[in-house]
C-alpha atoms as a PDB file:
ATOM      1  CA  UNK A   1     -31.819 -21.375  53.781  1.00  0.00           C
ATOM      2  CA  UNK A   2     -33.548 -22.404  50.353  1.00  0.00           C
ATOM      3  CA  UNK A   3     -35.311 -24.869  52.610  1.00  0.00           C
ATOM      4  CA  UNK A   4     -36.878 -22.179  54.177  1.00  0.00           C
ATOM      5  CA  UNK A   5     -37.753 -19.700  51.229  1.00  0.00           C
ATOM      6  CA  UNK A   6     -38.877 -23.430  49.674  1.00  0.00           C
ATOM      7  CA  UNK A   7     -41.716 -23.621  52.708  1.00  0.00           C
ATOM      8  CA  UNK A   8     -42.351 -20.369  52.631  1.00  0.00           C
ATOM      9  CA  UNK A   9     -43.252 -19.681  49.597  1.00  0.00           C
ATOM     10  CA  UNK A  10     -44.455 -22.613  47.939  1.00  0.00           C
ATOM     11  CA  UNK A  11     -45.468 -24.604  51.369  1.00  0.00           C
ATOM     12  CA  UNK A  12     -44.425 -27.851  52.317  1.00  0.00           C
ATOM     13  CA  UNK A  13     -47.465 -29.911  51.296  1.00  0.00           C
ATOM     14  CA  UNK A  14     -47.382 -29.046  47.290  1.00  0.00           C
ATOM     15  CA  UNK A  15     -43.758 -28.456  47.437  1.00  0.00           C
ATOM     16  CA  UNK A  16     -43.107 -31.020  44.804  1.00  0.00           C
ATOM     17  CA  UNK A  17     -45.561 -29.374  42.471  1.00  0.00           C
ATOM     18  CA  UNK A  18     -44.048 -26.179  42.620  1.00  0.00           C
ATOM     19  CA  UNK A  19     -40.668 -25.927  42.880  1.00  0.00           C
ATOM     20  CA  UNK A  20     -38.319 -26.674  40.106  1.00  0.00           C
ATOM     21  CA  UNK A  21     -34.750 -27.098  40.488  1.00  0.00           C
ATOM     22  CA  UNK A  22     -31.871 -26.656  37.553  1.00  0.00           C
ATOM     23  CA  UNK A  23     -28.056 -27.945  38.231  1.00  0.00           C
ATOM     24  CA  UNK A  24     -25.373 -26.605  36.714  1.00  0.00           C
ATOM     25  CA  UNK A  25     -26.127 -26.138  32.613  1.00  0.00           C
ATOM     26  CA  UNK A  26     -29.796 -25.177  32.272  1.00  0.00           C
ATOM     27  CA  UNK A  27     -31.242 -23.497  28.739  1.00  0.00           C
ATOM     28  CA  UNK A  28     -32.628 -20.211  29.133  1.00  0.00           C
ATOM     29  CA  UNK A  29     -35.902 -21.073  27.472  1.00  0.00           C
ATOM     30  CA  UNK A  30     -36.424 -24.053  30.035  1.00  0.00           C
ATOM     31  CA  UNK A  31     -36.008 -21.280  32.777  1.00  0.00           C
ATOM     32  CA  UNK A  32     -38.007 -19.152  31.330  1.00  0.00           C
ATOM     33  CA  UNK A  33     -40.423 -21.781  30.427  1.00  0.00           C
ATOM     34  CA  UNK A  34     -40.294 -23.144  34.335  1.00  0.00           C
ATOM     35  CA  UNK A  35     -41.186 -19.484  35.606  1.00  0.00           C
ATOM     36  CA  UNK A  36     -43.691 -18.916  33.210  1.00  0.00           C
ATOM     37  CA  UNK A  37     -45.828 -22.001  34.539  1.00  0.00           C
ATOM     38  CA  UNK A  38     -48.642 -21.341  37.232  1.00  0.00           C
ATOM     39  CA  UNK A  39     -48.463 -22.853  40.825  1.00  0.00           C
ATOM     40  CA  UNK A  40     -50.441 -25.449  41.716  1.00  0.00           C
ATOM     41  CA  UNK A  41     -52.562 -25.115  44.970  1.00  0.00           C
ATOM     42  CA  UNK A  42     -50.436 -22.120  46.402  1.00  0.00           C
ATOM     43  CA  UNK A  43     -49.555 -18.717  45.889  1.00  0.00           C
ATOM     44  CA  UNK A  44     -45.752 -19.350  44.388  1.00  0.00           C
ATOM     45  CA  UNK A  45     -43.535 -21.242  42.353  1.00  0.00           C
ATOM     46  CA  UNK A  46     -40.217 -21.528  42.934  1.00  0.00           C
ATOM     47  CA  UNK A  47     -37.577 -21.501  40.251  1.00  0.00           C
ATOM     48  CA  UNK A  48     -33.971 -22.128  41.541  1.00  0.00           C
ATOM     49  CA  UNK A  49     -30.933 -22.521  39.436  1.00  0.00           C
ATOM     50  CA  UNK A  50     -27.602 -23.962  40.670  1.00  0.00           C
ATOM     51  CA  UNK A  51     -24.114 -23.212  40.091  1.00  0.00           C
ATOM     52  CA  UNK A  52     -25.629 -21.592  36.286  1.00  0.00           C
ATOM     53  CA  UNK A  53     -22.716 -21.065  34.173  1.00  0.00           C
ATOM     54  CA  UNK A  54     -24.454 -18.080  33.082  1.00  0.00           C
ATOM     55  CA  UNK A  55     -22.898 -16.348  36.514  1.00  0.00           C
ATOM     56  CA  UNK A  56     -19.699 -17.188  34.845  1.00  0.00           C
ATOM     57  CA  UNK A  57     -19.887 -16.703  31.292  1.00  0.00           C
ATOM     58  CA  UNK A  58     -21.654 -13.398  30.352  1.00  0.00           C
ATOM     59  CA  UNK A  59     -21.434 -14.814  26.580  1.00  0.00           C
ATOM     60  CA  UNK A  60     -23.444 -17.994  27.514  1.00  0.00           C
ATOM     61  CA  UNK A  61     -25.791 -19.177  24.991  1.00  0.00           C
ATOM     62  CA  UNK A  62     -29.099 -18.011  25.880  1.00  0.00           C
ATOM     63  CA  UNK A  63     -28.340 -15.344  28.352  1.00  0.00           C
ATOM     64  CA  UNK A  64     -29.585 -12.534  26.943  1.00  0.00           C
ATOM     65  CA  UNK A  65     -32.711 -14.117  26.406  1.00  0.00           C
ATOM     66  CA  UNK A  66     -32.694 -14.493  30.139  1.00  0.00           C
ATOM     67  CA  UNK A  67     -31.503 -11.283  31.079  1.00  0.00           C
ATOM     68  CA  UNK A  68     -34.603  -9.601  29.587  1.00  0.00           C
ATOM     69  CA  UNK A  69     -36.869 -11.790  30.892  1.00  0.00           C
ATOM     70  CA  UNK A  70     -35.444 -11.420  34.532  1.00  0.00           C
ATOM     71  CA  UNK A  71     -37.184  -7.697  35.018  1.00  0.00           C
ATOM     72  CA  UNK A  72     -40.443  -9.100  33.726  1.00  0.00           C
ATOM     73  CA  UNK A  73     -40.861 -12.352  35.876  1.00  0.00           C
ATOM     74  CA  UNK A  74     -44.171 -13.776  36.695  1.00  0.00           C
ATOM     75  CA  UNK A  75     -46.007 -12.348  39.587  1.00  0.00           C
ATOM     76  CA  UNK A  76     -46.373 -15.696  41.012  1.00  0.00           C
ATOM     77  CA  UNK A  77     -42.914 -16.651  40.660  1.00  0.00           C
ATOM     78  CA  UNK A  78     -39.963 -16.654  43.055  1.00  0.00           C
ATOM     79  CA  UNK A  79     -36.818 -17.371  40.374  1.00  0.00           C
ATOM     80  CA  UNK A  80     -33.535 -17.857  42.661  1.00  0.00           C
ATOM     81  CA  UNK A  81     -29.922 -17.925  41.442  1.00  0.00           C
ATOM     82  CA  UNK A  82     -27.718 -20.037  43.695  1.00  0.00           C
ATOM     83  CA  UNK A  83     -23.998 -19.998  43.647  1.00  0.00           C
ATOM     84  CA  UNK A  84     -21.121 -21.607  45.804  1.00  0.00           C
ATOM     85  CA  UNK A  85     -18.174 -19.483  46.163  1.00  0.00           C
ATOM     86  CA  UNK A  86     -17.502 -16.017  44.962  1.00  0.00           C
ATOM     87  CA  UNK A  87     -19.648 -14.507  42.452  1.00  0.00           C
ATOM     88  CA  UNK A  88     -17.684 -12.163  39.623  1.00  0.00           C
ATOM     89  CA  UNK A  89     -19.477  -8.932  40.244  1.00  0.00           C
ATOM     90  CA  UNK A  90     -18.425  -8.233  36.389  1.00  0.00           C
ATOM     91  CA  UNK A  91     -20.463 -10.249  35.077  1.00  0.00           C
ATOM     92  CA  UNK A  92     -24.218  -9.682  33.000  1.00  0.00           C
ATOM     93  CA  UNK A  93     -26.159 -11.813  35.142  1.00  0.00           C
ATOM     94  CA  UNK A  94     -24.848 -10.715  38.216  1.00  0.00           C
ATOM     95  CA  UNK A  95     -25.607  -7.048  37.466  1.00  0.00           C
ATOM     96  CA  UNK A  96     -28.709  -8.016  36.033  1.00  0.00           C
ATOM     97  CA  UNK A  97     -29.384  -9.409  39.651  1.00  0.00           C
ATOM     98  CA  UNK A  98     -28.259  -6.701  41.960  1.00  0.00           C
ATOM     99  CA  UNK A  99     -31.216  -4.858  40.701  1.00  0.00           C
ATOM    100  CA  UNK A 100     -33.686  -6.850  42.212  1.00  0.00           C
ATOM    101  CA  UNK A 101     -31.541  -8.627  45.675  1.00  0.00           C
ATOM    102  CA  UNK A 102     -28.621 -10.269  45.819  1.00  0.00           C
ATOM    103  CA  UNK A 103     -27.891 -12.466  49.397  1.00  0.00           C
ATOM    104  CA  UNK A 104     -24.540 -13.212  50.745  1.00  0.00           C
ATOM    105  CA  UNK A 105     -23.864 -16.327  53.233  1.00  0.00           C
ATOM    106  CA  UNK A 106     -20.867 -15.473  54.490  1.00  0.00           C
ATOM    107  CA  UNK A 107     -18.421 -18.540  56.443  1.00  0.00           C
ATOM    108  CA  UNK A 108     -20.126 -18.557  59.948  1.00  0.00           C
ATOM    109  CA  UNK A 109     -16.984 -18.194  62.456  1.00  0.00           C
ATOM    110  CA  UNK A 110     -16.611 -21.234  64.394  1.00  0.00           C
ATOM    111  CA  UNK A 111     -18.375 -19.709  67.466  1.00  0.00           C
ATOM    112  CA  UNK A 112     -21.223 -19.236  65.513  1.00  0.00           C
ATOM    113  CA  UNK A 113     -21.693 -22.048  64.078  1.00  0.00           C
ATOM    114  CA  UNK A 114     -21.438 -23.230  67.842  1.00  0.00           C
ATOM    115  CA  UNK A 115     -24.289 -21.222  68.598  1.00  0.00           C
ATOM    116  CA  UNK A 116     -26.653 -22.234  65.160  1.00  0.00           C
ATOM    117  CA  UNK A 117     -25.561 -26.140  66.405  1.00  0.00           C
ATOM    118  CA  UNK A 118     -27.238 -25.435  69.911  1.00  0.00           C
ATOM    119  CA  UNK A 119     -30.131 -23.305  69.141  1.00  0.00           C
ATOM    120  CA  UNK A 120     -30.762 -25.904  66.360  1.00  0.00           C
ATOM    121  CA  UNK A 121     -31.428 -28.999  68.774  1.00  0.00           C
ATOM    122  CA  UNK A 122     -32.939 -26.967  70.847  1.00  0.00           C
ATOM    123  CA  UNK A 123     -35.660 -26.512  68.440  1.00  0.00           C
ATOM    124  CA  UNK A 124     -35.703 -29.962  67.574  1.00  0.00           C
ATOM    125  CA  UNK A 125     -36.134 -31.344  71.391  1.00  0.00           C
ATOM    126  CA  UNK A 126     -32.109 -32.264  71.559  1.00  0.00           C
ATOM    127  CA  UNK A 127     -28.960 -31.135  72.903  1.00  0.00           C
ATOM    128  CA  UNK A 128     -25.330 -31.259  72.048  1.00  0.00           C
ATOM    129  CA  UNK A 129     -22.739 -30.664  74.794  1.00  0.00           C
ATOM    130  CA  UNK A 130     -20.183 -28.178  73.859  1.00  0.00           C
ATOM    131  CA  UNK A 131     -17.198 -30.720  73.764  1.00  0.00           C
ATOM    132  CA  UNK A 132     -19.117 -32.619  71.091  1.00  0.00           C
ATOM    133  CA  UNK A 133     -19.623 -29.328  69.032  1.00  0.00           C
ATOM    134  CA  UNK A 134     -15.674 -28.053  68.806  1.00  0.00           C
ATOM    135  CA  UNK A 135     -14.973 -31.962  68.312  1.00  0.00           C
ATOM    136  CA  UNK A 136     -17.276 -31.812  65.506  1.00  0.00           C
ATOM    137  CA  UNK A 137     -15.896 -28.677  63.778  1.00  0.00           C
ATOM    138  CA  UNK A 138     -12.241 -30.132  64.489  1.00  0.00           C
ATOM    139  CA  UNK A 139     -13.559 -33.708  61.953  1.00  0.00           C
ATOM    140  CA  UNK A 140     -15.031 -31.553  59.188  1.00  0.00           C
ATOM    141  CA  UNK A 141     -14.476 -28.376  59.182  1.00  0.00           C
ATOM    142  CA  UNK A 142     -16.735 -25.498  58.895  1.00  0.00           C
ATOM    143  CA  UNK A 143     -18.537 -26.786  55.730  1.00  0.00           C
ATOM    144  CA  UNK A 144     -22.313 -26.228  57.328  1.00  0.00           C
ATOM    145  CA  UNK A 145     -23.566 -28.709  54.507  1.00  0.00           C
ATOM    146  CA  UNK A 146     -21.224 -31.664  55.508  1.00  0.00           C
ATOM    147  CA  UNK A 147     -22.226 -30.425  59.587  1.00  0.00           C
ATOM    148  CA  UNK A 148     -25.394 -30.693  58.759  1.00  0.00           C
ATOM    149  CA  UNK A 149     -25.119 -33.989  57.346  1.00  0.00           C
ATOM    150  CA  UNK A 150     -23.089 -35.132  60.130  1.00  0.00           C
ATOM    151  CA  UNK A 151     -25.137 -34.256  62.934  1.00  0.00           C
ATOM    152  CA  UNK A 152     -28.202 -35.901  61.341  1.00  0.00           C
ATOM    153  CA  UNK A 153     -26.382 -38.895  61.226  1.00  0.00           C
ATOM    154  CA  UNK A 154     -24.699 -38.895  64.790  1.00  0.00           C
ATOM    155  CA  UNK A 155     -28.216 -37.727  66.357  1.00  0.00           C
ATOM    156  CA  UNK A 156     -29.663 -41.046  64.522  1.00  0.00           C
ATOM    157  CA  UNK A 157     -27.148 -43.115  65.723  1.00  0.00           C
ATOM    158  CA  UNK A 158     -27.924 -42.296  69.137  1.00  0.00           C
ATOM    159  CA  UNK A 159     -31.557 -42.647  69.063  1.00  0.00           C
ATOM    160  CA  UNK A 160     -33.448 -43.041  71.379  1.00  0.00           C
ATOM    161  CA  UNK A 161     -30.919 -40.634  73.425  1.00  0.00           C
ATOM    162  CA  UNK A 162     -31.012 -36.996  73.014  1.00  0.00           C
ATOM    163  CA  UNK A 163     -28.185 -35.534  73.952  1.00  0.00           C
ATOM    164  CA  UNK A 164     -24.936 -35.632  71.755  1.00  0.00           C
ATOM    165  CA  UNK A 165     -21.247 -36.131  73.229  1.00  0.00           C
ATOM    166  CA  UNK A 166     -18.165 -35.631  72.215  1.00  0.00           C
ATOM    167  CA  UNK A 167     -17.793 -39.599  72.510  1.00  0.00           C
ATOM    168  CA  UNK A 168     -20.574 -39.817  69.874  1.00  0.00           C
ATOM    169  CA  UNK A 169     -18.794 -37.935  67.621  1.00  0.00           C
ATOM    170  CA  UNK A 170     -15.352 -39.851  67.462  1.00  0.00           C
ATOM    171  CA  UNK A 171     -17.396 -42.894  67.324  1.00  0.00           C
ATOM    172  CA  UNK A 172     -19.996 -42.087  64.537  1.00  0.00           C
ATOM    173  CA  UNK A 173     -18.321 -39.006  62.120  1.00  0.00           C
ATOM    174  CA  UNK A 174     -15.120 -39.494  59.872  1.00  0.00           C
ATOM    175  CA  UNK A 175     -12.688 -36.748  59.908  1.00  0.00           C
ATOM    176  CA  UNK A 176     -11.588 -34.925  57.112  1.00  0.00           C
ATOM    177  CA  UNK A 177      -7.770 -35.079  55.356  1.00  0.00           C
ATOM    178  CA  UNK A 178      -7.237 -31.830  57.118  1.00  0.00           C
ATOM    179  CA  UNK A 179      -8.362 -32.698  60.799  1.00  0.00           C
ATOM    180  CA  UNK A 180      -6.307 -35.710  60.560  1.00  0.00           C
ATOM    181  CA  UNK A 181      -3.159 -33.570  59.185  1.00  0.00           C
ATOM    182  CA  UNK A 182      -3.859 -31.462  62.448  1.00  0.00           C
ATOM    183  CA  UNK A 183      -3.727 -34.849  64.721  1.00  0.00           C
ATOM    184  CA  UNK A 184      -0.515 -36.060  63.187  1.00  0.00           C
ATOM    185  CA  UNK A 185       1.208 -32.128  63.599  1.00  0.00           C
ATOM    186  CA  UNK A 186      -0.250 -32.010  67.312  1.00  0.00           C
ATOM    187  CA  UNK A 187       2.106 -35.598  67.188  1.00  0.00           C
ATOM    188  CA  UNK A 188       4.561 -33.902  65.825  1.00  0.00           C
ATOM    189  CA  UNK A 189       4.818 -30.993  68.182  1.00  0.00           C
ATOM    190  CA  UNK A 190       4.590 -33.137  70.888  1.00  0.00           C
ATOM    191  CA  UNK A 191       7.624 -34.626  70.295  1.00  0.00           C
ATOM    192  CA  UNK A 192       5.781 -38.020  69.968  1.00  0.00           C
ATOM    193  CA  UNK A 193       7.940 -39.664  66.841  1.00  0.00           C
ATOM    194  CA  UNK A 194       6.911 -43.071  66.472  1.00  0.00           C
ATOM    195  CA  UNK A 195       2.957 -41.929  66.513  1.00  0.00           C
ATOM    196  CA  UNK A 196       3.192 -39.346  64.053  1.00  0.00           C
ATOM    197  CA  UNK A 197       4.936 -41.619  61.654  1.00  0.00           C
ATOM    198  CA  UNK A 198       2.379 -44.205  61.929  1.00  0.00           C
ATOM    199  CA  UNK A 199      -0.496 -42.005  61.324  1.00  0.00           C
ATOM    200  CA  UNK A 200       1.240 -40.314  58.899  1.00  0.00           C
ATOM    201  CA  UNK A 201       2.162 -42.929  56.684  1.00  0.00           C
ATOM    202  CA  UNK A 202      -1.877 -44.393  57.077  1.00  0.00           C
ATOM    203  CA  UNK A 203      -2.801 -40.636  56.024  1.00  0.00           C
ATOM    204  CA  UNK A 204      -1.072 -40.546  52.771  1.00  0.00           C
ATOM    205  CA  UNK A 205      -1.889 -44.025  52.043  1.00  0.00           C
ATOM    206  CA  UNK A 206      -5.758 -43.093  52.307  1.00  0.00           C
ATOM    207  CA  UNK A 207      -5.041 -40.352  49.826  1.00  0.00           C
ATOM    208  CA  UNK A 208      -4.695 -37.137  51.726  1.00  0.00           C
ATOM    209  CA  UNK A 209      -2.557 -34.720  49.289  1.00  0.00           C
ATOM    210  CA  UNK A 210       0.829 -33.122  50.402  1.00  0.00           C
ATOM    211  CA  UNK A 211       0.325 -29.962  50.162  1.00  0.00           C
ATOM    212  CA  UNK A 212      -3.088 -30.461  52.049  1.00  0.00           C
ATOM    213  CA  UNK A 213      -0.546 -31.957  54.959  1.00  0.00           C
ATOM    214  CA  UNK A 214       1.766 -29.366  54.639  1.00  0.00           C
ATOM    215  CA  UNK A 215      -0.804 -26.920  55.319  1.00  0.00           C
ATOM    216  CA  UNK A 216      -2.493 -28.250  58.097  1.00  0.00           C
ATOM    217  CA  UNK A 217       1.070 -28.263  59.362  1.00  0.00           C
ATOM    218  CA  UNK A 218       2.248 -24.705  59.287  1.00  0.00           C
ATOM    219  CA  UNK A 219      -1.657 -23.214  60.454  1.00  0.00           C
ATOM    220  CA  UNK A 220      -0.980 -25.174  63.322  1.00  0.00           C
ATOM    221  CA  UNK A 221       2.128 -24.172  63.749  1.00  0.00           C
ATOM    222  CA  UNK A 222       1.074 -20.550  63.376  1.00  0.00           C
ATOM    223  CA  UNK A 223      -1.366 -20.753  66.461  1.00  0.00           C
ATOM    224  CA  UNK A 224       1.313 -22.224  68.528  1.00  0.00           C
ATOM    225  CA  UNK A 225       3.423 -19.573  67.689  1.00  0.00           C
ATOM    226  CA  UNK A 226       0.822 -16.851  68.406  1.00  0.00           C
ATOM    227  CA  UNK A 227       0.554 -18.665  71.860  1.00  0.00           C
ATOM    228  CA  UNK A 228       3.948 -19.163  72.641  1.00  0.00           C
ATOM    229  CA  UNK A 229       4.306 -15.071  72.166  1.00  0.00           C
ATOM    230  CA  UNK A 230       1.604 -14.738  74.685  1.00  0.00           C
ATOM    231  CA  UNK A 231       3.146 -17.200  76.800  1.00  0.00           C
ATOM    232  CA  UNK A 232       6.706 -15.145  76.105  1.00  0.00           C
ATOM    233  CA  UNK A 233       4.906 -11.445  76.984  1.00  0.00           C
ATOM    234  CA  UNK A 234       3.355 -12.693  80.483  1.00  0.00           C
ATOM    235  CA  UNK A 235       0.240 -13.668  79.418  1.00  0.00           C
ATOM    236  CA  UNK A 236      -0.944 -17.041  81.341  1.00  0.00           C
ATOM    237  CA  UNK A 237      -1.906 -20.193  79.832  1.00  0.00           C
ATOM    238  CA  UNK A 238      -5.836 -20.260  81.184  1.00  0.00           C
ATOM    239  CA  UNK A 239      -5.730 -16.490  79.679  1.00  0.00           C
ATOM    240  CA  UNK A 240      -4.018 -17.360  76.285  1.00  0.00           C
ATOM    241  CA  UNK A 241      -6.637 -20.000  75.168  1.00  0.00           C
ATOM    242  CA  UNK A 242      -9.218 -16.820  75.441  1.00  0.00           C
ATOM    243  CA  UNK A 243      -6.835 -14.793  73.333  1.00  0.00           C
ATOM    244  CA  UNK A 244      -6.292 -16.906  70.539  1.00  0.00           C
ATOM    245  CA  UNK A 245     -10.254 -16.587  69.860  1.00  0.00           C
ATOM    246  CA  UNK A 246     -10.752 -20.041  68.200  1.00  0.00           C
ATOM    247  CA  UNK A 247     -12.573 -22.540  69.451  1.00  0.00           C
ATOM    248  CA  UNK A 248     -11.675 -23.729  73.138  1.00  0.00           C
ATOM    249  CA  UNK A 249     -11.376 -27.549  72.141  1.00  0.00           C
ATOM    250  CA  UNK A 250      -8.249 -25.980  69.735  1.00  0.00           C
ATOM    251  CA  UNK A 251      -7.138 -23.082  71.908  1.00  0.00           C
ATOM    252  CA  UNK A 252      -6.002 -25.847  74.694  1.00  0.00           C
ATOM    253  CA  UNK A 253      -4.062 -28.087  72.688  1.00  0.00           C
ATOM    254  CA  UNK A 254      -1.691 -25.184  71.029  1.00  0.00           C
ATOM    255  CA  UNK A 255      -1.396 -23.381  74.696  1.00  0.00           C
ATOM    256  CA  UNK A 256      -0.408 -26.507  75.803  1.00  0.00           C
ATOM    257  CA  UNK A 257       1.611 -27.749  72.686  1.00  0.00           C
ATOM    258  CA  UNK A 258       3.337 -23.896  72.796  1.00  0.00           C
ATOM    259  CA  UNK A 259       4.972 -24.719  76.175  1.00  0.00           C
ATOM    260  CA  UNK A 260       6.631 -27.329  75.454  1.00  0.00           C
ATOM    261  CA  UNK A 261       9.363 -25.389  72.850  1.00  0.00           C
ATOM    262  CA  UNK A 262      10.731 -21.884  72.742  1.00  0.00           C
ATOM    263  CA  UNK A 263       9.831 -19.296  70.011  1.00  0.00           C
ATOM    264  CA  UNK A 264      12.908 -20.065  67.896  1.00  0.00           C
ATOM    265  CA  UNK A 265      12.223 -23.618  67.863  1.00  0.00           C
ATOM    266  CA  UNK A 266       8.436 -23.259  66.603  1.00  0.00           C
ATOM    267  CA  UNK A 267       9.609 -20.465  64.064  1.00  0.00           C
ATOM    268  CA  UNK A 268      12.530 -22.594  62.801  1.00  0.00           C
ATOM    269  CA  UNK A 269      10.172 -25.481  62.104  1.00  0.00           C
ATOM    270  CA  UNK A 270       7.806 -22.823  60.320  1.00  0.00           C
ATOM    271  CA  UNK A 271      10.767 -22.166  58.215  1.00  0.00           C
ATOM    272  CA  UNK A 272      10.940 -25.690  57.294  1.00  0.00           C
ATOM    273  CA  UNK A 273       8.092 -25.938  55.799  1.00  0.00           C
ATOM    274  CA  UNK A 274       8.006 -22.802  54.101  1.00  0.00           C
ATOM    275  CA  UNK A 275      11.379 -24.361  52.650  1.00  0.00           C
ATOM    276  CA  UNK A 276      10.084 -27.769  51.388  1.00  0.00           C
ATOM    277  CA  UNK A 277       6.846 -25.863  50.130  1.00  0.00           C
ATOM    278  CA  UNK A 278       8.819 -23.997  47.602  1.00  0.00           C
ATOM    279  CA  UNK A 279      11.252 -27.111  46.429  1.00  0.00           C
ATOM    280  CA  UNK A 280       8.261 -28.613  45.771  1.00  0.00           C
ATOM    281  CA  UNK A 281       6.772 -25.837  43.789  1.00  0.00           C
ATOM    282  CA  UNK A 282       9.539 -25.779  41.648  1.00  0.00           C
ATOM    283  CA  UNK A 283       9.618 -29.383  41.415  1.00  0.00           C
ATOM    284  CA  UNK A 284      13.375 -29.605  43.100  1.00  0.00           C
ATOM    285  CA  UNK A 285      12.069 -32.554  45.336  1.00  0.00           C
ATOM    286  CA  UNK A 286       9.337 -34.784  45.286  1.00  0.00           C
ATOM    287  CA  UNK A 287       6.410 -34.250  47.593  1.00  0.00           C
ATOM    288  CA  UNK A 288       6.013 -37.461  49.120  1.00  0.00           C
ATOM    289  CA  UNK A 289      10.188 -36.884  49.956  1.00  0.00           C
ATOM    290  CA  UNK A 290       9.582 -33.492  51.192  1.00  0.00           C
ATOM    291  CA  UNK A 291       7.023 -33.801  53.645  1.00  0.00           C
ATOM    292  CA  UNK A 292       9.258 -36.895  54.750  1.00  0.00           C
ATOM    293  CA  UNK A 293      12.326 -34.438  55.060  1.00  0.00           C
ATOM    294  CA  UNK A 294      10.137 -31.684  56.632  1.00  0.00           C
ATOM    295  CA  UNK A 295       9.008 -33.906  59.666  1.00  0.00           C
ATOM    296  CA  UNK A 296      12.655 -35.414  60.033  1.00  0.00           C
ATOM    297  CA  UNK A 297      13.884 -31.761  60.268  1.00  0.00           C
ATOM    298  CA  UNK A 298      11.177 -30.764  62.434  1.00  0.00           C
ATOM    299  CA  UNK A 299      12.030 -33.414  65.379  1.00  0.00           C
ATOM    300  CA  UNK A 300      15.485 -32.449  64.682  1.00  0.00           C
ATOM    301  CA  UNK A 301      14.393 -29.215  66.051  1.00  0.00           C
ATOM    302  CA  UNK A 302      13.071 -30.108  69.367  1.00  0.00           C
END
């Protein structure tokens, strides 16, 4: 998105001339100073700060400065405020910039981003088969940065082909702590011991943190448990993937993990780790010795 408002407004050929960026800590008078200067060759200049403290810290040195200046910004100046996460609507700054416009990316839903992925090659002369797409948001998540990233790099790696698969993906992108704390808990569920051990063990030696695991666990275990209730009420398997409205790549996998165990069984093991979640919070067992407990006791379960 600031790529775009980038073109846009400044163009792409004197881009470089006109657009300033600011990271983190920036001095009001250097903002001020880098909206106050003309464009060069085009009609804008475009000022963008990053993760500013100042949308933290309504006492930050400077701000006021800034917050006076924001109402009388050059005409030929587009000065953009850009923030990851959740902006405190408390603070000066941030009131300061609901006057003017305020933007809000919301998470794109999995389906979505599904859609974005496809219309997205499609503009660029490619394709990407769906399996390759729910494969992909299974490695990394939702984060549209590291997707981004990803896909450049997979559609690079199969040049001079066009058309991504899902084999392209396992082969070329690395998947996150999470996605492989899903693979080992689809191990787990499956009853497949000796597996889930093995990957396990390799996960925590790469560095993945417990309570990262343990989450990845019980979300899992959540969706097989909403299956396994529409499973229990009548509702058949081809039917229940539909229902659980995430991605079909996912939906399969818990409809099938969900009829492999009863409800008890699943909501038992949910209890487990709700259990070993709380001795570790209050420090009544180590974590690397909980999550070791919490698998034993969930194969005990099956």
């Amino acid at each position: 998105m600031l790529a775009r408002l980038i073109n846009s407004a400044a163009g792409s050929e004197f881009a470089q001339l006109n657009v300033v960026k600011f990271d983190g800590e920036a001095d009001a008078d250097d903002i001020i100073a880098a909206c106050e200067t003309l464009p060069v060759f085009s009609d804008y200049r475009v000022v963008i700060c990053k993760d500013s403290p100042m949308l933290k810290d309504s006492e930050y040195p400077g701000i006021k400065r800034l917050l006076k200046y924001i109402d009388n910004v050059a005409d030929t100046t587009v000065l953009v405020f850009f923030l990851r996460g959740t902006a405190d609507a408390r603070n000066a700054l941030y009131k300061k910039l609901a006057q003017h416009c305020i933007v809000e990316f919301k998470q794109l839903k999995e389906r979505e981003i599904a859609e974005f992925l496809r219309a997205d090659a499609k503009l660029k002369g490619l394709s990407i088969q769906n399996d390759a797409i729910w494969k992909l948001i299974e490695y990394v998540g939702k984060d549209m940065f590291r997707i981004a990233n990803e896909i450049e790099k997979a559609f690079c790696y199969i040049h001079p082909r066009t058309d991504l698969s899902a084999k392209d993906i396992e082969t070329v992108v690395s998947k996150t702590d999470e996605a492989n704390a899903f693979e080992v808990a689809d191990l787990i569920f499956a009853g497949d011991i000796q597996k889930a051990a093995r990957k396990l063990d390799i996960l925590i030696a790469d560095g993945a943190g417990v309570p990262t695991i343990i989450g990845a666990f019980a979300y899992r275990l959540r969706l097989i448990i909403e299956a396994r209730m529409l499973l229990d009420s009548g509702v058949k398997p081809g039917i229940a993937v539909n229902r659980l409205k995430i991605n079909p790549y996912y939906a399969k996998k818990v409809v099938l993990l969900a009829q492999r165990l009863s409800l008890r069984q699943f909501e038992n093991m949910l209890s487990v780790l709700a259990e070993v979640s709380f001795l570790i919070r209050t420090g009544r067992m180590q974590e690397y010795t909980a999550l070791k407990y919490a698998v034993a006791r969930m194969f005990s379960l099956q």
